[in-house]
PDB file of N, CA and C in Angstrom:
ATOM      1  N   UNK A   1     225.733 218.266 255.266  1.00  0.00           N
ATOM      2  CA  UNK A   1     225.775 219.509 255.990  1.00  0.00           C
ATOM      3  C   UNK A   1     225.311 220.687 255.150  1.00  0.00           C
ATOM      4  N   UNK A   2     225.484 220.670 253.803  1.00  0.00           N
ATOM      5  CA  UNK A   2     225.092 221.886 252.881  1.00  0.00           C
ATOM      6  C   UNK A   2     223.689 221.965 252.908  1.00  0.00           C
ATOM      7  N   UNK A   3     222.952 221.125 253.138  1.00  0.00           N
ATOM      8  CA  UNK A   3     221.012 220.498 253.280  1.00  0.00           C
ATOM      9  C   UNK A   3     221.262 221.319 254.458  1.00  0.00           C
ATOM     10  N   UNK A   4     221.632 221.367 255.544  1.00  0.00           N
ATOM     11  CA  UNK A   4     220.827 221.822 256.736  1.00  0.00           C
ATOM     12  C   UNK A   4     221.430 223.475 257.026  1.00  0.00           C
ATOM     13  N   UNK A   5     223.132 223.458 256.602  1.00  0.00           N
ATOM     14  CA  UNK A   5     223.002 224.845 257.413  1.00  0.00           C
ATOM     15  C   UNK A   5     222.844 225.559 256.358  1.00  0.00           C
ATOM     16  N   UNK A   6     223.420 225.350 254.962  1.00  0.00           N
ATOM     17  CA  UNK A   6     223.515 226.576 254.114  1.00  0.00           C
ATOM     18  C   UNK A   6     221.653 226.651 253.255  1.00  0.00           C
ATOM     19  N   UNK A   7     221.348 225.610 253.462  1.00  0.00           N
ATOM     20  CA  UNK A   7     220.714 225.557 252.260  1.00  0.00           C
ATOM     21  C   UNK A   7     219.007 225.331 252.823  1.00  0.00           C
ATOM     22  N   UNK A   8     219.306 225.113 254.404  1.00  0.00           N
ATOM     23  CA  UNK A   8     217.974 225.413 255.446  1.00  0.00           C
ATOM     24  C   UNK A   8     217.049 224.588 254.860  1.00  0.00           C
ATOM     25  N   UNK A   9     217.240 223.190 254.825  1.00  0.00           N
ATOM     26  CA  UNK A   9     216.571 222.560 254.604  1.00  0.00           C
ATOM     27  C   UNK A   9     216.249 221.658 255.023  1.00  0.00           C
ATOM     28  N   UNK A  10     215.813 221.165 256.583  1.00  0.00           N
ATOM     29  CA  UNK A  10     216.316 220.327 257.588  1.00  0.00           C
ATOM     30  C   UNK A  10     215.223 219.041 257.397  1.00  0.00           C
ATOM     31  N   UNK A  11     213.913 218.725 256.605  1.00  0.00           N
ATOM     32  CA  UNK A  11     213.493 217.374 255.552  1.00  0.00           C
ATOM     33  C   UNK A  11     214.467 216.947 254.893  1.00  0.00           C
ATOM     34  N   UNK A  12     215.162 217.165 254.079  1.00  0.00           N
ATOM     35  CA  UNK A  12     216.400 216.882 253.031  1.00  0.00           C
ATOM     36  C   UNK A  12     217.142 216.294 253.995  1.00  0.00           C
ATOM     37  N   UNK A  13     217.784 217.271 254.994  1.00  0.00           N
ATOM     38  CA  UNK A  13     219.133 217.362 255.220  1.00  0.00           C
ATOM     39  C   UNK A  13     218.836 215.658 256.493  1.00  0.00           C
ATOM     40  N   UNK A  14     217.488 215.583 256.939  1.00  0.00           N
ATOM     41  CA  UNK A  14     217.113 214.684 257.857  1.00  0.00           C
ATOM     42  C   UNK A  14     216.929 213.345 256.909  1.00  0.00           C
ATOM     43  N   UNK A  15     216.448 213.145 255.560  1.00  0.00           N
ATOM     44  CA  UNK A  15     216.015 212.177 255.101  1.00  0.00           C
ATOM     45  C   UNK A  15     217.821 211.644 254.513  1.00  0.00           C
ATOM     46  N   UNK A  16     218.241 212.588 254.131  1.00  0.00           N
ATOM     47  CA  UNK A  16     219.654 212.036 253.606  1.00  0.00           C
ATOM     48  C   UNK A  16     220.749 211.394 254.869  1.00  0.00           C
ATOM     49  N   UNK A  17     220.494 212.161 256.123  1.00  0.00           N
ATOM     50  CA  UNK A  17     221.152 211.609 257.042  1.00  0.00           C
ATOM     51  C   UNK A  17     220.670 210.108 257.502  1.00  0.00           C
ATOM     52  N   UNK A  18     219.673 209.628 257.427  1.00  0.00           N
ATOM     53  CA  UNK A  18     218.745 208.210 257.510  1.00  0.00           C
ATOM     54  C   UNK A  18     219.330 207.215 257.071  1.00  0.00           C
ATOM     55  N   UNK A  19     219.371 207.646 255.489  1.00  0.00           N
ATOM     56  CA  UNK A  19     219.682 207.460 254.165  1.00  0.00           C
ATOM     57  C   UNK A  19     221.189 207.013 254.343  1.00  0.00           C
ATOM     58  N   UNK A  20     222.138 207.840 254.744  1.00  0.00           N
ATOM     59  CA  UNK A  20     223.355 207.281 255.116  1.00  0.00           C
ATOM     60  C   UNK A  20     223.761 206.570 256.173  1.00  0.00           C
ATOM     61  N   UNK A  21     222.801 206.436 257.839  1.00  0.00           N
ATOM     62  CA  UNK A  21     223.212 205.819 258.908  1.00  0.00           C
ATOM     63  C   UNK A  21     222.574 204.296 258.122  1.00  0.00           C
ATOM     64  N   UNK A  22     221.493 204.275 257.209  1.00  0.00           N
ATOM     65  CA  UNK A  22     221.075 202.681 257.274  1.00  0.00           C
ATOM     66  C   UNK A  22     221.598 202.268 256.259  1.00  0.00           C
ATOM     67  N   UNK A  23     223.136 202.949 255.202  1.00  0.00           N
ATOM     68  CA  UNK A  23     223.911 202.181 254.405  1.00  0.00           C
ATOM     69  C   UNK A  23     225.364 201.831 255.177  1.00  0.00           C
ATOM     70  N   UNK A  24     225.393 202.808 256.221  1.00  0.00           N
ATOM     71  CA  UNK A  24     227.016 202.371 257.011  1.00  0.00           C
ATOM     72  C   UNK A  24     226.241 201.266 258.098  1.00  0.00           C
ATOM     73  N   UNK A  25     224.905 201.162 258.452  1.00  0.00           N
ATOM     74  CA  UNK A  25     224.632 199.928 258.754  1.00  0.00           C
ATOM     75  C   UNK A  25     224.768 198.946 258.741  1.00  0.00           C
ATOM     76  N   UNK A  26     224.234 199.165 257.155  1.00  0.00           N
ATOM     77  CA  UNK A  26     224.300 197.530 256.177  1.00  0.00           C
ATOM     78  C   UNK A  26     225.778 197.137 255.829  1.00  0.00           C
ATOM     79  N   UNK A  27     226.830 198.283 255.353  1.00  0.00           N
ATOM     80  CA  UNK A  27     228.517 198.052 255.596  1.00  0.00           C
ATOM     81  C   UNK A  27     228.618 197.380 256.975  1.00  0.00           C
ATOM     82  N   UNK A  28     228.354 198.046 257.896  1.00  0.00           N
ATOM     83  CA  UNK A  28     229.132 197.225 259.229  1.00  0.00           C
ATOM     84  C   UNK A  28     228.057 195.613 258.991  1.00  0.00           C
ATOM     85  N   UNK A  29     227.528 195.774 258.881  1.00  0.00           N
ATOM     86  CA  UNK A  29     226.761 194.360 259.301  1.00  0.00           C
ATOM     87  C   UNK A  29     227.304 193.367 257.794  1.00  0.00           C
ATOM     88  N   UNK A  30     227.490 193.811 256.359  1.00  0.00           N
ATOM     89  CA  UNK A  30     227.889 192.936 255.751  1.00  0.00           C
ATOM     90  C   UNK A  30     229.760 193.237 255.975  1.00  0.00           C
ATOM     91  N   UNK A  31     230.733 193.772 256.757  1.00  0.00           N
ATOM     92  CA  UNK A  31     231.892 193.444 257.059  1.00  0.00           C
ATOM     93  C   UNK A  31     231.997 192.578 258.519  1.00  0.00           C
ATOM     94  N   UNK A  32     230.965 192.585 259.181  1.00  0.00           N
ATOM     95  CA  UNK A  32     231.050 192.049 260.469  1.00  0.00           C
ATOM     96  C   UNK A  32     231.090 190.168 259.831  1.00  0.00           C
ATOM     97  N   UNK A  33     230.567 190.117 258.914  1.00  0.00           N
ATOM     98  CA  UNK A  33     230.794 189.143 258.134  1.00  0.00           C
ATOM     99  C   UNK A  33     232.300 188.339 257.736  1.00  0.00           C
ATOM    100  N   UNK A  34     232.763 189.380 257.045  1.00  0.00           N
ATOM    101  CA  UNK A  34     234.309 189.523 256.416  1.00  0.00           C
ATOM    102  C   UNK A  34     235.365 189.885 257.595  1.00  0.00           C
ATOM    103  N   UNK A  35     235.248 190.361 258.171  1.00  0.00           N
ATOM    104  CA  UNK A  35     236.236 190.898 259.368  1.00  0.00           C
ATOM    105  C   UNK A  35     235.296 191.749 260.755  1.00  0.00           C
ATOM    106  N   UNK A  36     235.229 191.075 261.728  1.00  0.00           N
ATOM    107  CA  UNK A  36     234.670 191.451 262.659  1.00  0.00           C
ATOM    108  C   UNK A  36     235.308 192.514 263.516  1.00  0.00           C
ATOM    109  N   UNK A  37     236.624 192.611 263.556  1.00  0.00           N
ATOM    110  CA  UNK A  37     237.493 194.032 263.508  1.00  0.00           C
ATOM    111  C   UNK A  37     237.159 195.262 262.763  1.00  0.00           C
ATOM    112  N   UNK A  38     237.015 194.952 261.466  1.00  0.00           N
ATOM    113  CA  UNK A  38     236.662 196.506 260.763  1.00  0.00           C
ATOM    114  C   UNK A  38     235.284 196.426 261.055  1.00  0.00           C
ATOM    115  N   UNK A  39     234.409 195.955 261.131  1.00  0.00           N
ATOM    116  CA  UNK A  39     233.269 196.197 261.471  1.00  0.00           C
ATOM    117  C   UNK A  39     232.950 196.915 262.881  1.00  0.00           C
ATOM    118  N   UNK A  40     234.087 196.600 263.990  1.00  0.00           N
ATOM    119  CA  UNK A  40     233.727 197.128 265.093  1.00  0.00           C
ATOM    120  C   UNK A  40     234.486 198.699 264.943  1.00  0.00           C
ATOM    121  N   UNK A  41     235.026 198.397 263.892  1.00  0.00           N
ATOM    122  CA  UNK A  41     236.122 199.889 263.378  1.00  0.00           C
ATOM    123  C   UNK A  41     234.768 201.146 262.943  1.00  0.00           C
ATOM    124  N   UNK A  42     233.842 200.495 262.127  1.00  0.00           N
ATOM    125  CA  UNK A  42     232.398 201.281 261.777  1.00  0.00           C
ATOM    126  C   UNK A  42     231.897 201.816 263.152  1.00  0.00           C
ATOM    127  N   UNK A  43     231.881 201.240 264.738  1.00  0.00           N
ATOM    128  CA  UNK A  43     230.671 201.037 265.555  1.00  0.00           C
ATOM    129  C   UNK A  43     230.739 202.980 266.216  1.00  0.00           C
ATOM    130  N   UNK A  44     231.965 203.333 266.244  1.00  0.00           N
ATOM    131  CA  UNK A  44     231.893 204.718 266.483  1.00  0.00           C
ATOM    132  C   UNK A  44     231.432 206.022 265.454  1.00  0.00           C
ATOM    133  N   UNK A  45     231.496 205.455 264.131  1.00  0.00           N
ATOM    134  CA  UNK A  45     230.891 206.419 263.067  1.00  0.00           C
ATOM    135  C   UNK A  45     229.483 206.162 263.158  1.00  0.00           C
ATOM    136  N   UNK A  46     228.876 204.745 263.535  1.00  0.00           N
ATOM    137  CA  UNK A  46     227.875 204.824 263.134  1.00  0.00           C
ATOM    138  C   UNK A  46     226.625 205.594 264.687  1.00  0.00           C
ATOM    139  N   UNK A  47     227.809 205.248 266.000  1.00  0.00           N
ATOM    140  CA  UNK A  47     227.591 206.081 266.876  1.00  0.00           C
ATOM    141  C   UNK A  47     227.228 207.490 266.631  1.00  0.00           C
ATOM    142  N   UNK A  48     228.263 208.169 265.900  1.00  0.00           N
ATOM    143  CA  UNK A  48     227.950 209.840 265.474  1.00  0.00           C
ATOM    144  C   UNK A  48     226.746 209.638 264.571  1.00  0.00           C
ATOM    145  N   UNK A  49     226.424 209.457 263.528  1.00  0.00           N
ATOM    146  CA  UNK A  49     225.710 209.079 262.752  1.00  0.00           C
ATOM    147  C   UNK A  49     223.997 209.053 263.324  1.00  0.00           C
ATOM    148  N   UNK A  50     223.915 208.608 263.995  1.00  0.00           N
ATOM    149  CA  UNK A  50     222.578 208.219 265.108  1.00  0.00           C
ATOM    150  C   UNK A  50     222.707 209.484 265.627  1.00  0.00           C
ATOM    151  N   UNK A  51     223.688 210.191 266.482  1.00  0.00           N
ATOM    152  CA  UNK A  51     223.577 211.238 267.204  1.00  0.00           C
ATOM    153  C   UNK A  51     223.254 212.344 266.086  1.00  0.00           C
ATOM    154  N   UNK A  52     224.085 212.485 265.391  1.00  0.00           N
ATOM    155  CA  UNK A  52     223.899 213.893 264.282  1.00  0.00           C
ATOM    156  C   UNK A  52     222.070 213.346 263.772  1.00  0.00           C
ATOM    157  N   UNK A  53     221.469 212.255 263.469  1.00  0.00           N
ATOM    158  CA  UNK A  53     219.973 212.129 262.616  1.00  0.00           C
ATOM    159  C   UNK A  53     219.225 212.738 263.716  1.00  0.00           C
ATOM    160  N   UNK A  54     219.802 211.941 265.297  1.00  0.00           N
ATOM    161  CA  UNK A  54     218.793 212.561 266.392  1.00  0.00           C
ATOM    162  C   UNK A  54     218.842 214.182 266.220  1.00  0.00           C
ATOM    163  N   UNK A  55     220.127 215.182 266.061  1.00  0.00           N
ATOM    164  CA  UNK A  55     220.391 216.687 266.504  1.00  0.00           C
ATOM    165  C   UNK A  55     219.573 217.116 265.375  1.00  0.00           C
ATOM    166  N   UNK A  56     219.319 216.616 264.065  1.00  0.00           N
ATOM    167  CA  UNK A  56     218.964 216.994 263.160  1.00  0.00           C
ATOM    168  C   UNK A  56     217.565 217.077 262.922  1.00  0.00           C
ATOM    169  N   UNK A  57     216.572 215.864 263.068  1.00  0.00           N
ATOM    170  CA  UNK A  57     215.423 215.656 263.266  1.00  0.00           C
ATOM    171  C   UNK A  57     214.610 215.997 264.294  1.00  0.00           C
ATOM    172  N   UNK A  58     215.486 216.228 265.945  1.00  0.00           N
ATOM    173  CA  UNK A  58     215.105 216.992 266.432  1.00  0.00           C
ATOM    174  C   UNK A  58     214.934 218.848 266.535  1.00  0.00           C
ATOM    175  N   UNK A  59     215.714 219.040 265.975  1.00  0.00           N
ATOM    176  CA  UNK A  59     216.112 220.657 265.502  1.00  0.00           C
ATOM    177  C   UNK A  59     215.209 221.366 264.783  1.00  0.00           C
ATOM    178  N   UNK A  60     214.968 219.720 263.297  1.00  0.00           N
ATOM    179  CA  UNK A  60     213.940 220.498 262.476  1.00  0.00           C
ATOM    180  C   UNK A  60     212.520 220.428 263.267  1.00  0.00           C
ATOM    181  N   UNK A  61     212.032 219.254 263.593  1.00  0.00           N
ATOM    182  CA  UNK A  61     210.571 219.148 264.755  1.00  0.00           C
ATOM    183  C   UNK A  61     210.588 220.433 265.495  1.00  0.00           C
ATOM    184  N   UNK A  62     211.411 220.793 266.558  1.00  0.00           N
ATOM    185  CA  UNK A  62     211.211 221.626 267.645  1.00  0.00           C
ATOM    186  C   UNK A  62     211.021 223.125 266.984  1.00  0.00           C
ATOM    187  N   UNK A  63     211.504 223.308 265.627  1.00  0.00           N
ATOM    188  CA  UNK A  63     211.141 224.620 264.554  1.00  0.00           C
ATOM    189  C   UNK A  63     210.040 224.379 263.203  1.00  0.00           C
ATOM    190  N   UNK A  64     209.701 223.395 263.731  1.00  0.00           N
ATOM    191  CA  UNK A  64     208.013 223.658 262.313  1.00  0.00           C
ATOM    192  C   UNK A  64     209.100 223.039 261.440  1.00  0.00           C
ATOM    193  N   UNK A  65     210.184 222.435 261.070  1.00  0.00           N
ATOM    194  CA  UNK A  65     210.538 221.697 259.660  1.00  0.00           C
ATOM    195  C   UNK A  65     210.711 222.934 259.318  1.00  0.00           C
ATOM    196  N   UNK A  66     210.948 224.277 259.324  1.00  0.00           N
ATOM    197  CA  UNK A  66     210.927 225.787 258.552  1.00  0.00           C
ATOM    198  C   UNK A  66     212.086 226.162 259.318  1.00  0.00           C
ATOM    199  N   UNK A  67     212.844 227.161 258.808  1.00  0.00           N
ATOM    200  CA  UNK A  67     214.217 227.661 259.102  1.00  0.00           C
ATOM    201  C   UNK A  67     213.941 228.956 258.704  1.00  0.00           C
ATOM    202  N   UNK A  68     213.346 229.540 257.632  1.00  0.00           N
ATOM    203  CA  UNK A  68     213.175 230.311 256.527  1.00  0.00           C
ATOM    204  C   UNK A  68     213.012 231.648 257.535  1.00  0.00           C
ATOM    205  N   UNK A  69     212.583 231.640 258.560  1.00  0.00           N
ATOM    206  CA  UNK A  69     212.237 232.673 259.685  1.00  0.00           C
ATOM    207  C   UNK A  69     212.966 232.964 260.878  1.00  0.00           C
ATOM    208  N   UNK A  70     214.349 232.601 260.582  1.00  0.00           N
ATOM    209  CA  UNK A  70     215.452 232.194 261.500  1.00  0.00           C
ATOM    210  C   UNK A  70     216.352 233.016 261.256  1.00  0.00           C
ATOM    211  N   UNK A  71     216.694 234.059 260.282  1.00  0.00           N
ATOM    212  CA  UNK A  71     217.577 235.273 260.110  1.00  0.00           C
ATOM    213  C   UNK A  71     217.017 236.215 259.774  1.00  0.00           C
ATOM    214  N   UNK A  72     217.918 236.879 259.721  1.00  0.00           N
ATOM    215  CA  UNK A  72     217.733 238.683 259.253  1.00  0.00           C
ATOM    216  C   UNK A  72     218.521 238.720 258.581  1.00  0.00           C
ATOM    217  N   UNK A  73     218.295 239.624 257.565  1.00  0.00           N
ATOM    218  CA  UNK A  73     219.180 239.973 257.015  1.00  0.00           C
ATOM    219  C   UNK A  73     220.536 240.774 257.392  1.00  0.00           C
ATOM    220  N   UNK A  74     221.914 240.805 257.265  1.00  0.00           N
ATOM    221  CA  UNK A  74     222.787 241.863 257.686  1.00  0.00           C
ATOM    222  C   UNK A  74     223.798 241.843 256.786  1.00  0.00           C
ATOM    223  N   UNK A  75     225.007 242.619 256.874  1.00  0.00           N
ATOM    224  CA  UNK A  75     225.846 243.143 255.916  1.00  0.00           C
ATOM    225  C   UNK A  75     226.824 241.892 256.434  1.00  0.00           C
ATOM    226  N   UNK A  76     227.678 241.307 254.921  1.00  0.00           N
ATOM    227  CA  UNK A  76     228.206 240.488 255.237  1.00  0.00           C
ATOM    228  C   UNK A  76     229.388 240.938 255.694  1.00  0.00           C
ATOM    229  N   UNK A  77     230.441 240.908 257.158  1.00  0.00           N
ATOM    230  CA  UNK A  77     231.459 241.211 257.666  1.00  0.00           C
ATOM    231  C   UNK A  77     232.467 240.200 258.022  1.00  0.00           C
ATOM    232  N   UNK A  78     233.484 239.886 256.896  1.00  0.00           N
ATOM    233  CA  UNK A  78     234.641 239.079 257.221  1.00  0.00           C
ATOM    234  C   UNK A  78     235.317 239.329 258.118  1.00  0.00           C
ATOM    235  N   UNK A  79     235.288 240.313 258.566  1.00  0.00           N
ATOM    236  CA  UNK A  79     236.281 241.113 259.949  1.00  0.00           C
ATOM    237  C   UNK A  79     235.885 240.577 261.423  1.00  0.00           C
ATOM    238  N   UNK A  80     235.684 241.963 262.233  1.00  0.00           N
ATOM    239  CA  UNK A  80     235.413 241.277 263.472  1.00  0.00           C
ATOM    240  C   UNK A  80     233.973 240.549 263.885  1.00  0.00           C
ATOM    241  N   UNK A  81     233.154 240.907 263.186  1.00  0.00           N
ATOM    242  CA  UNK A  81     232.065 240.454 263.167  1.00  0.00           C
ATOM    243  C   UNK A  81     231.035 241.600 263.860  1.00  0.00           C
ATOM    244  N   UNK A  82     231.410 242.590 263.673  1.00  0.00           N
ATOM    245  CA  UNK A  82     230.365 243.932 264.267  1.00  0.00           C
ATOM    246  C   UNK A  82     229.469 243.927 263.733  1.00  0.00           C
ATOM    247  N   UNK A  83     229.439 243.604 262.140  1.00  0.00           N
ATOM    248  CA  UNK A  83     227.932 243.514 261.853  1.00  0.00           C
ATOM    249  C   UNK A  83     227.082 242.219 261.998  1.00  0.00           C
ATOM    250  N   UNK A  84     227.768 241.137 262.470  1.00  0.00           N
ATOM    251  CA  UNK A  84     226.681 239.876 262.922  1.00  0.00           C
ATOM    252  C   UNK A  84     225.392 240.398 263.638  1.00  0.00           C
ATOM    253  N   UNK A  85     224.165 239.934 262.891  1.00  0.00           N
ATOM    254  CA  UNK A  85     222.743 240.356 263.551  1.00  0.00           C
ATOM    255  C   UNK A  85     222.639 238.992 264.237  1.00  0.00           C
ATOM    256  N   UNK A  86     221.824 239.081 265.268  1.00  0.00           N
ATOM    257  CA  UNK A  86     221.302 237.297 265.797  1.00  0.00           C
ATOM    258  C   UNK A  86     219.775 237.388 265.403  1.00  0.00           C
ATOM    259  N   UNK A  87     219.193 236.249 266.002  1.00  0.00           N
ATOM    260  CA  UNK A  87     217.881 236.460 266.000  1.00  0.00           C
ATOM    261  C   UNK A  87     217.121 237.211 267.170  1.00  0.00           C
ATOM    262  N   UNK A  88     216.120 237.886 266.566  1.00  0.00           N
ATOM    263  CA  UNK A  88     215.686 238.457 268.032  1.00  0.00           C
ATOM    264  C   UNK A  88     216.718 239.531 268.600  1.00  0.00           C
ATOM    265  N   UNK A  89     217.824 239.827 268.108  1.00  0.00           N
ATOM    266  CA  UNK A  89     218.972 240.848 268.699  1.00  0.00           C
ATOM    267  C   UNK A  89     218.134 242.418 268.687  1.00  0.00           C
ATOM    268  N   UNK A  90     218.302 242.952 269.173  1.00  0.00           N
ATOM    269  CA  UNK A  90     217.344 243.955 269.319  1.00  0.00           C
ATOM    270  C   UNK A  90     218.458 245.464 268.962  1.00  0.00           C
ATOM    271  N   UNK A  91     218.308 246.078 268.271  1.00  0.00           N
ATOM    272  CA  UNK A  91     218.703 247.363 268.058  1.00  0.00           C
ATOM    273  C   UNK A  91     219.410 248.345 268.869  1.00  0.00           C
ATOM    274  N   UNK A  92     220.515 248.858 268.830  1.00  0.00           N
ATOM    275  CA  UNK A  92     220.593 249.664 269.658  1.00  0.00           C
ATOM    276  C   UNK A  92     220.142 251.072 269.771  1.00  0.00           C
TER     277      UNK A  92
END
């Protein structure tokens, strides 16, 4: 998660998510071996897993792989959030 939101890097943050659905893969498929219970115990992580590579890889595609053009700058406000800018928010 630090690859994609903080660090706007949605190649990284897409190749590492890959990277982890095809090792909890290879776990469920070498425990489906050892215990076919914990393996079906994997089948909902690896459910999210697929969904988050799809939200991710699609996110970065549908924006050029670039993020870098996706904020503004604004004053950072722990409070109510009056100074949150969006994108495109237009001035009053």
């Amino acid at each position: 998660m630090p690859l994609f939101f903080r660090l706007k890097r949605p190649i990284e943050a897409t190749a590492d998510i890959v990277a982890l659905t095809g090792v909890t893969g290879y776990l469920t498929y070498i425990w489906s071996k050892v215990d076919p219970v914990a393996a079906w115990g994997l089948a909902p992580y690896l459910g999210w897993l697929g969904f988050a590579t799809y939200l991710s890889a699609g996110t970065g595609y549908l924006n050029g792989w670039d993020f870098s053009d996706k904020e503004t700058d604004a004053p950072v406000d722990r409070g109510s959030g009056a100074g949150t800018k969006y994108v495109n928010e237009k001035s009053d």
